[in-house]
Every structure is written in C-alpha cells, then in structure tokens.
PDB file of N, CA and C in Angstrom:
ATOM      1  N   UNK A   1      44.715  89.015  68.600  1.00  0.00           N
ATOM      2  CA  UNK A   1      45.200  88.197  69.697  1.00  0.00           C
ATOM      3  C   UNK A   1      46.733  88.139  69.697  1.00  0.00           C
ATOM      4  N   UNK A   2      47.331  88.054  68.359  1.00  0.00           N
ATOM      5  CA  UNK A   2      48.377  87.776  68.722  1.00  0.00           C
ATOM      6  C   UNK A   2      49.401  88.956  68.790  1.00  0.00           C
ATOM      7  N   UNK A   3      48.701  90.659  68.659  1.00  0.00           N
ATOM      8  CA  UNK A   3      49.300  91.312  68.872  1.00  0.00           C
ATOM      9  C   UNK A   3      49.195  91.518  70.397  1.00  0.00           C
ATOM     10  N   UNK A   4      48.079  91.196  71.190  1.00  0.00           N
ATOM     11  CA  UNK A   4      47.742  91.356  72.780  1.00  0.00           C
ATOM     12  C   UNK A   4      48.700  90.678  73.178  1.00  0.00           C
ATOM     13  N   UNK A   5      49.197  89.275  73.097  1.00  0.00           N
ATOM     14  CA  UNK A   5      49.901  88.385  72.984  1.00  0.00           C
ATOM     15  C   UNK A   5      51.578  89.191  73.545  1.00  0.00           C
ATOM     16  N   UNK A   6      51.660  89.855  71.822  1.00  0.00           N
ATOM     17  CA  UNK A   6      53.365  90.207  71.975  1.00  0.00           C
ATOM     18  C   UNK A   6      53.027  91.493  72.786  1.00  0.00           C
ATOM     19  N   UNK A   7      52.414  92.494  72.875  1.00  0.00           N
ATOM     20  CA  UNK A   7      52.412  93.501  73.594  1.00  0.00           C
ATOM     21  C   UNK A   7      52.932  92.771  75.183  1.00  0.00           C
ATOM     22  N   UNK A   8      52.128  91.943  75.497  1.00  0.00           N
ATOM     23  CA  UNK A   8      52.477  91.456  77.261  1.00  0.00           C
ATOM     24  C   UNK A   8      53.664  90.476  76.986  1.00  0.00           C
ATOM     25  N   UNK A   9      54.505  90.058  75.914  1.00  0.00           N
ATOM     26  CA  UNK A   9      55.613  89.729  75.960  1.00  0.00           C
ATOM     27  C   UNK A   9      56.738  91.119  76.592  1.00  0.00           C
ATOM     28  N   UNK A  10      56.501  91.494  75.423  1.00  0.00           N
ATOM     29  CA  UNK A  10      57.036  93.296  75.668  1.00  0.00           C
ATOM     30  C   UNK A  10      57.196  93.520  76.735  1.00  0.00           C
ATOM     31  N   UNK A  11      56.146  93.653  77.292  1.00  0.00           N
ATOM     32  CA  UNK A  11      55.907  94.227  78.660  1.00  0.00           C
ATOM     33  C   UNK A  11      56.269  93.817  79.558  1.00  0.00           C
ATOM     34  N   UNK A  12      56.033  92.511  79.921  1.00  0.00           N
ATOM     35  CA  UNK A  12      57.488  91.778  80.850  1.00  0.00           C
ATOM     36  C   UNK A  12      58.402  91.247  80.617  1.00  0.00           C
ATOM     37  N   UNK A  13      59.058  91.500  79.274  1.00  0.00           N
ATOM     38  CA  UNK A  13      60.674  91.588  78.752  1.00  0.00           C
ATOM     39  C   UNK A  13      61.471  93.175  79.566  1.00  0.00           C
ATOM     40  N   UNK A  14      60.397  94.106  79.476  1.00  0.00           N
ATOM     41  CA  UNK A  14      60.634  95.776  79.929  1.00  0.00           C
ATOM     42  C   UNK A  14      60.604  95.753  81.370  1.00  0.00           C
ATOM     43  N   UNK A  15      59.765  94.840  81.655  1.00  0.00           N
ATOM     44  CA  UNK A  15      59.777  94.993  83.433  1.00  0.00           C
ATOM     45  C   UNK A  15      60.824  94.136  83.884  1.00  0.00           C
ATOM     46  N   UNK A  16      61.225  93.237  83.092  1.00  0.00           N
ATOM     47  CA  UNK A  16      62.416  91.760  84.067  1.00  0.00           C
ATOM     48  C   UNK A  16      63.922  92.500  83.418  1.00  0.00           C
ATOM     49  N   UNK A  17      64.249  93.643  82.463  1.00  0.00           N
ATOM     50  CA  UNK A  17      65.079  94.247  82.615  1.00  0.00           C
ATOM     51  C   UNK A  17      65.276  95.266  83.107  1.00  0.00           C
ATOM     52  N   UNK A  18      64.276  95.686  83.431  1.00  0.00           N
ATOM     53  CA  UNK A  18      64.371  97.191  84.907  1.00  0.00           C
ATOM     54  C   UNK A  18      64.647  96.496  85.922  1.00  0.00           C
ATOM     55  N   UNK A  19      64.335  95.065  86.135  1.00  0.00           N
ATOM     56  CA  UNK A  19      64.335  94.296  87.806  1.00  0.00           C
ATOM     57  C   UNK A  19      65.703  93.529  87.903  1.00  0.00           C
ATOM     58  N   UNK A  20      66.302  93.362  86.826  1.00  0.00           N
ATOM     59  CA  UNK A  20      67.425  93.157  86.656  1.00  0.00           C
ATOM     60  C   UNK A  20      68.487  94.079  86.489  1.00  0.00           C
ATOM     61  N   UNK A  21      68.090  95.186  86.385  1.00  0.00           N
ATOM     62  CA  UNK A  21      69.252  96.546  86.455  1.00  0.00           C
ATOM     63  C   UNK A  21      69.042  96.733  88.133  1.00  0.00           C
ATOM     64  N   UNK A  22      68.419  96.919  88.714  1.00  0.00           N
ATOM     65  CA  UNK A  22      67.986  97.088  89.416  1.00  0.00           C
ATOM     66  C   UNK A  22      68.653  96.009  90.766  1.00  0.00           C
ATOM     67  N   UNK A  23      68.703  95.011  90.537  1.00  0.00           N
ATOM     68  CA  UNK A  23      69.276  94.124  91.733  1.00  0.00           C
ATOM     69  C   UNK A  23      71.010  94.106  91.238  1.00  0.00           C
ATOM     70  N   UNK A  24      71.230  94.263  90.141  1.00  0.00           N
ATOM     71  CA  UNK A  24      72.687  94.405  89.913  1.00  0.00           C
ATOM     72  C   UNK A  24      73.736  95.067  91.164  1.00  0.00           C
ATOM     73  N   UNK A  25      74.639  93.980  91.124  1.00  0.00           N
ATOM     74  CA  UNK A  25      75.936  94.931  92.500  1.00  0.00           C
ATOM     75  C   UNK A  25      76.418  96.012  91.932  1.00  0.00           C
ATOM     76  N   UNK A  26      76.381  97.283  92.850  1.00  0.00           N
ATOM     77  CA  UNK A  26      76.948  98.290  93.402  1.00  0.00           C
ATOM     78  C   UNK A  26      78.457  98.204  93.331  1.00  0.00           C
ATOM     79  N   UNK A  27      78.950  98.657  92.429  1.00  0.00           N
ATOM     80  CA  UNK A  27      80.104  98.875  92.207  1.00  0.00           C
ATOM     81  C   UNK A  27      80.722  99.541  94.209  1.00  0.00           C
ATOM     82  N   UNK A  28      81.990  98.995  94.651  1.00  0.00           N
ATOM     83  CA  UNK A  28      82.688  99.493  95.817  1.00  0.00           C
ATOM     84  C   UNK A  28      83.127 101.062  95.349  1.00  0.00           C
ATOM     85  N   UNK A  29      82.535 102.293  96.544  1.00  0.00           N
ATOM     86  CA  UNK A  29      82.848 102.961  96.232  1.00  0.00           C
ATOM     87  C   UNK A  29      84.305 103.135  97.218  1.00  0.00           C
ATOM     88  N   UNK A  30      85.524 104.570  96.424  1.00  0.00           N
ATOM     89  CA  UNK A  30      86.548 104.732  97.526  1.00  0.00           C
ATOM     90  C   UNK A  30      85.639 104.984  98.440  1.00  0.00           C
ATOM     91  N   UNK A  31      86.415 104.875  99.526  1.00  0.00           N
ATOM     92  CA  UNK A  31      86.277 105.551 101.362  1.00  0.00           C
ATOM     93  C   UNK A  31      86.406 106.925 101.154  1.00  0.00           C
ATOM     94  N   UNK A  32      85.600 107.436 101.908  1.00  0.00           N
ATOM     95  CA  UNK A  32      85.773 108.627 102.172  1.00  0.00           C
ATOM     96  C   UNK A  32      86.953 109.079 103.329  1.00  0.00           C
ATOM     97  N   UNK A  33      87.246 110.282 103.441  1.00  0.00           N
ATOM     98  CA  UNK A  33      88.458 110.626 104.319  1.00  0.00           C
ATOM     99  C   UNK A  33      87.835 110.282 105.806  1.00  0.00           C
ATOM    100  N   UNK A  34      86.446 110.610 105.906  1.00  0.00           N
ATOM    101  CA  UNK A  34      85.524 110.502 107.179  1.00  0.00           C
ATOM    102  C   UNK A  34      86.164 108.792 107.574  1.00  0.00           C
ATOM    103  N   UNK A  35      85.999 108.060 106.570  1.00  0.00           N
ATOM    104  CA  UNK A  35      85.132 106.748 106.803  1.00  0.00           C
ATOM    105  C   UNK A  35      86.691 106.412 106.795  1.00  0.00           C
ATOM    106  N   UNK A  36      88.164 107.115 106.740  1.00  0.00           N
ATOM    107  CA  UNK A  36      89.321 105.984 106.611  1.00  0.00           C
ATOM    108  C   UNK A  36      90.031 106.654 107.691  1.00  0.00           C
ATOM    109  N   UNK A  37      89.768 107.971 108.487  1.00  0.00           N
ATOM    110  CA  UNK A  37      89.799 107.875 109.607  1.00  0.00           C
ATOM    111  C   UNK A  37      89.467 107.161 110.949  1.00  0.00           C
ATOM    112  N   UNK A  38      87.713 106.761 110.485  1.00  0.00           N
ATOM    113  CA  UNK A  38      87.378 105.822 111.699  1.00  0.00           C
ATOM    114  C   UNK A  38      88.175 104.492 111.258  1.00  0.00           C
ATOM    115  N   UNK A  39      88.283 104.213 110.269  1.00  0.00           N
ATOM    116  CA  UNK A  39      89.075 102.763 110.579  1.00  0.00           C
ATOM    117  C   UNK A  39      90.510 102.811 110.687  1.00  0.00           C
ATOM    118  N   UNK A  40      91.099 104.052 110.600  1.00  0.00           N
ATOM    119  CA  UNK A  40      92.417 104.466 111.359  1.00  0.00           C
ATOM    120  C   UNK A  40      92.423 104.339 112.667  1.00  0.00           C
ATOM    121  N   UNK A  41      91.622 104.943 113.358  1.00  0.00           N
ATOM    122  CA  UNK A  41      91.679 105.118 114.711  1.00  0.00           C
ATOM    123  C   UNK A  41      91.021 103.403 115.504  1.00  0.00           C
ATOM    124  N   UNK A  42      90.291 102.559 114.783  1.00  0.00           N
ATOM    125  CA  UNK A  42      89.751 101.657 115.202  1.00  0.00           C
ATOM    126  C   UNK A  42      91.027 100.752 115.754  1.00  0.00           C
ATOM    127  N   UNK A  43      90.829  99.919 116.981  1.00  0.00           N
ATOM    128  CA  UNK A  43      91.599  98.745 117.397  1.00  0.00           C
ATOM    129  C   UNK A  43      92.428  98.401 116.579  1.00  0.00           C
ATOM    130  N   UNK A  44      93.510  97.772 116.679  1.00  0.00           N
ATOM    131  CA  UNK A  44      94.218  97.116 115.455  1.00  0.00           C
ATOM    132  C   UNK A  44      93.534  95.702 115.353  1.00  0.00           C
ATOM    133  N   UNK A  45      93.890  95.453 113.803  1.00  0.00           N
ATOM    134  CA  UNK A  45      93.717  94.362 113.114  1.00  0.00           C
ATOM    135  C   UNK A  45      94.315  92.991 113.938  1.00  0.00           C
ATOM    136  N   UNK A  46      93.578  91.927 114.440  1.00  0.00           N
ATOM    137  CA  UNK A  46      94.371  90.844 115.124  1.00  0.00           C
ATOM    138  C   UNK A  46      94.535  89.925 113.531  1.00  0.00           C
ATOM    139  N   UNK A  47      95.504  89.526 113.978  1.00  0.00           N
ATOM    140  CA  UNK A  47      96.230  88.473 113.083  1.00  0.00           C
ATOM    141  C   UNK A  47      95.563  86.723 113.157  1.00  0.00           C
ATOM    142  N   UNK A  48      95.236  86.249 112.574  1.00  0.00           N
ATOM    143  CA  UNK A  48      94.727  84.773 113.401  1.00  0.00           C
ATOM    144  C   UNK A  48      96.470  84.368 113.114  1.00  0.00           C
ATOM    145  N   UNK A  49      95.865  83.080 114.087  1.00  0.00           N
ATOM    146  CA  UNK A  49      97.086  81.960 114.386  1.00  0.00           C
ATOM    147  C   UNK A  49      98.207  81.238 112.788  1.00  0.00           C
ATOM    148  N   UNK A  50      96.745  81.001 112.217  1.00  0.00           N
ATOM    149  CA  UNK A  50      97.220  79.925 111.033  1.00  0.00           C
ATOM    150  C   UNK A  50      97.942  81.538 109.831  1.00  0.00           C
ATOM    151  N   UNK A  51      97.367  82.374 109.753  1.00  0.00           N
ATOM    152  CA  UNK A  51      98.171  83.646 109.150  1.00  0.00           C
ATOM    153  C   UNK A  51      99.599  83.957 109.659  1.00  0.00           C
ATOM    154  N   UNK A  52      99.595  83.909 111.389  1.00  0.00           N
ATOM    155  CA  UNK A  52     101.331  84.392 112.035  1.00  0.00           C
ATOM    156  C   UNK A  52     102.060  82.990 111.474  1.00  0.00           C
ATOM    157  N   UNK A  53     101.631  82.007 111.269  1.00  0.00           N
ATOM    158  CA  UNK A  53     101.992  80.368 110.966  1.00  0.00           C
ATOM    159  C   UNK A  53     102.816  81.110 109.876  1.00  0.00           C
ATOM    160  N   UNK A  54     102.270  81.085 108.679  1.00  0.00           N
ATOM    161  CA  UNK A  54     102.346  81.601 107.498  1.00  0.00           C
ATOM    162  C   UNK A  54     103.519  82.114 107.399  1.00  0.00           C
ATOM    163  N   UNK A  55     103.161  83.482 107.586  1.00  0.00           N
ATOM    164  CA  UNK A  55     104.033  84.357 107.879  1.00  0.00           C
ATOM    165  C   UNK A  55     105.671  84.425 108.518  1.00  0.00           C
ATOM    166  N   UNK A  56     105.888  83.559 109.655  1.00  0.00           N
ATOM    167  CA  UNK A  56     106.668  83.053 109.917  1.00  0.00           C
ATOM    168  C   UNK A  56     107.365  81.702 109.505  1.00  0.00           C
ATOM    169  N   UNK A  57     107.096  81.150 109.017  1.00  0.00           N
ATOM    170  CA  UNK A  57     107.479  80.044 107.700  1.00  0.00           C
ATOM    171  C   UNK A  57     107.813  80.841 106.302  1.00  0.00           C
ATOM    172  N   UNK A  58     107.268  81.410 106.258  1.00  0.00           N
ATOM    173  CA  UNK A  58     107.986  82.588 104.589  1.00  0.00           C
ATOM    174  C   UNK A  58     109.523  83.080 105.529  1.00  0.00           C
ATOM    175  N   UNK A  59     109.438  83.687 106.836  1.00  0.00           N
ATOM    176  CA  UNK A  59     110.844  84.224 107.223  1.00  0.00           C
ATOM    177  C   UNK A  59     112.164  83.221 107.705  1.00  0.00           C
ATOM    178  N   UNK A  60     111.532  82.340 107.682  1.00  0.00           N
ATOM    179  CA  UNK A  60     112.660  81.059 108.267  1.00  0.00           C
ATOM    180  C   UNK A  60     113.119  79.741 107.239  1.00  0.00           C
ATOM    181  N   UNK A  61     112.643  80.203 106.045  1.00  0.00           N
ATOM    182  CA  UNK A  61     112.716  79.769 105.055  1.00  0.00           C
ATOM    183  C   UNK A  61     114.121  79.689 104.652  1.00  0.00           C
ATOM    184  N   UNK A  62     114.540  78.351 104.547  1.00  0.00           N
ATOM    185  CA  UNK A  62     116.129  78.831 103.819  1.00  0.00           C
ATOM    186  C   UNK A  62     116.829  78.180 105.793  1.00  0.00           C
ATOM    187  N   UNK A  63     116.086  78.769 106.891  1.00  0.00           N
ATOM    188  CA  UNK A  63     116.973  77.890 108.182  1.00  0.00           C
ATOM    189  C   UNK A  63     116.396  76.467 108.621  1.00  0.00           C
ATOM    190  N   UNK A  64     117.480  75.648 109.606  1.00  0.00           N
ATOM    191  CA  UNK A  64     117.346  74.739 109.653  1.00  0.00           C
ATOM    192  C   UNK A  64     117.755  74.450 111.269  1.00  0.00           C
ATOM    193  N   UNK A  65     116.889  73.437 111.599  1.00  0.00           N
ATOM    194  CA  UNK A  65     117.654  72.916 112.993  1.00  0.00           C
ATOM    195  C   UNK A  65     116.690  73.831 113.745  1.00  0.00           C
ATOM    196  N   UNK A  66     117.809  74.459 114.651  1.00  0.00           N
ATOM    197  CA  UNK A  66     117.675  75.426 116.070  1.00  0.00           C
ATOM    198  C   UNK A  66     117.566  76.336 115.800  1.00  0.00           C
ATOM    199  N   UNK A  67     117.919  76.819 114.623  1.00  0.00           N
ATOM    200  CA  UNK A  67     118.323  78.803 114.319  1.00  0.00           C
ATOM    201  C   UNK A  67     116.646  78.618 113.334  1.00  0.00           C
ATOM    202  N   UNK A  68     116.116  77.726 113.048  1.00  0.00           N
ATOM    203  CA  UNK A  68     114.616  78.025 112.306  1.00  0.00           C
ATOM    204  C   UNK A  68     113.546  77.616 113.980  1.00  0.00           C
ATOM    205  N   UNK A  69     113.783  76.551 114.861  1.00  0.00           N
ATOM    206  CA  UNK A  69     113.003  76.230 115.878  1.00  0.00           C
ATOM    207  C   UNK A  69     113.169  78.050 116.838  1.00  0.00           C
ATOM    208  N   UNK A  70     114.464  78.285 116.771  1.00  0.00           N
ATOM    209  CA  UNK A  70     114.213  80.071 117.659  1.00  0.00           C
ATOM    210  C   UNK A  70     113.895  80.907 117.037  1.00  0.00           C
ATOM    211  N   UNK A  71     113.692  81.110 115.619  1.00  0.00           N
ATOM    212  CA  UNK A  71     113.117  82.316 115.105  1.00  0.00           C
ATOM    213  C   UNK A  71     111.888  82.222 115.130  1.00  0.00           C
ATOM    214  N   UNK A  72     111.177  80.769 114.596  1.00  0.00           N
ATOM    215  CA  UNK A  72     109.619  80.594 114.743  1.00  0.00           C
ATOM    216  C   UNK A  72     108.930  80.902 116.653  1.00  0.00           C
ATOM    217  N   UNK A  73     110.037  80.159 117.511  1.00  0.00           N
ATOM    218  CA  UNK A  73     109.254  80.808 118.764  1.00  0.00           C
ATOM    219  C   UNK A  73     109.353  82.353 118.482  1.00  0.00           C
ATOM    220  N   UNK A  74     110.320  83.556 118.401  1.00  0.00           N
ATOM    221  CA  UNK A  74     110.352  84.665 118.752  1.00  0.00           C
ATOM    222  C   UNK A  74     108.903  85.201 117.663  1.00  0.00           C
ATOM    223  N   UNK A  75     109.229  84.783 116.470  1.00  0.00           N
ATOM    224  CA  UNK A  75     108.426  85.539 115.263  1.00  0.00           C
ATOM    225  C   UNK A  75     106.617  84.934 115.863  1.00  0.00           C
ATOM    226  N   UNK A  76     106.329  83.664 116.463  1.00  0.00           N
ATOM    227  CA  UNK A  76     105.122  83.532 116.468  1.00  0.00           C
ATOM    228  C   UNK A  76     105.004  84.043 118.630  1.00  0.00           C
ATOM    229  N   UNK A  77     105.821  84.417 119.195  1.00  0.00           N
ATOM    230  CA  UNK A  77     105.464  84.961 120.733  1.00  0.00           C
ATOM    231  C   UNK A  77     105.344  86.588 119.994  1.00  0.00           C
ATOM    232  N   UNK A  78     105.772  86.842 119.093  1.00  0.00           N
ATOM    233  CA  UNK A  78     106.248  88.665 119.034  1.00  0.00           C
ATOM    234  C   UNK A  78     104.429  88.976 119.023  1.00  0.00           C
ATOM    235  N   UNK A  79     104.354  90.126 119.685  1.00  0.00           N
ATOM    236  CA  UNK A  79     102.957  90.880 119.950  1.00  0.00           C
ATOM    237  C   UNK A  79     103.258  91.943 118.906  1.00  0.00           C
ATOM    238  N   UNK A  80     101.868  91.986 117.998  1.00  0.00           N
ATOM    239  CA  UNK A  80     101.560  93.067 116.682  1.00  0.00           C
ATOM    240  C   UNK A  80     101.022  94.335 117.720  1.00  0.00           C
ATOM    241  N   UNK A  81     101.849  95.348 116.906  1.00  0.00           N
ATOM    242  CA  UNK A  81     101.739  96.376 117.458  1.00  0.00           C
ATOM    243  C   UNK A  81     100.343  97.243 116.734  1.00  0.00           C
TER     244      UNK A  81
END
C-alpha cells in the first residue's frame, strides 16, 4: 500500500511539473525585420495629454513668469510629427 501510495505521489509530482513548465511565460522574442517594418510604416504613435504635460514641464524647467506660460502654450499646441 504504501508503495501504491508513493508511486501516485510520484506521479502527480511528474505531471504538476510538466503543467508547470508548461504554463511558464514565453520569454519576448526580437521582432523580426517583417514585423518592425509594419510597425514602421504604421500611423504614428499619439502622445496622451498628461505625457505632452510632462514633457513640457521637464523643458521649462528653470523659466518663470511669461517666458515658462509661452513656451508651455507653443510646446503643448506643437503637432507630433
């Protein structure tokens, strides 16, 4: 009995680590040249709002007054090319 016992221990110790190799993540592979062309050629990337925010607060950093209130309008009206 108590070798029937450990045998079906065994046995689904062997099966719950095949099922566990098995659901493990997939390492990211590189892109292929195919696959970094289509996302070359795809639409450009839009920027959200709270990112151009960002972004334009890192460049006006250091101004004050009027010369930081006109760079933030130009830097957050400027259209990403």
């Amino acid at each position: 009995m108590k070798v029937l016992t450990m045998l079906v221990l065994a046995s689904m110790l062997g099966m719950s680590s095949a099922v566990a190799r098995a659901e493990a993540p997939v390492a990211n592979k590189a892109p292929t040249v195919k696959a970094q062309t289509a996302t070359t050629d795809a639409a450009p990337v839009k920027v959200s709002q709270q990112d151009k925010m960002r972004l334009c607060a890192k460049q006006a950093t250091g101004k004050k007054g009027a010369e930081r209130k006109a760079l933030m309008k130009t830097c957050l009206s400027a259209k990403k090319a």
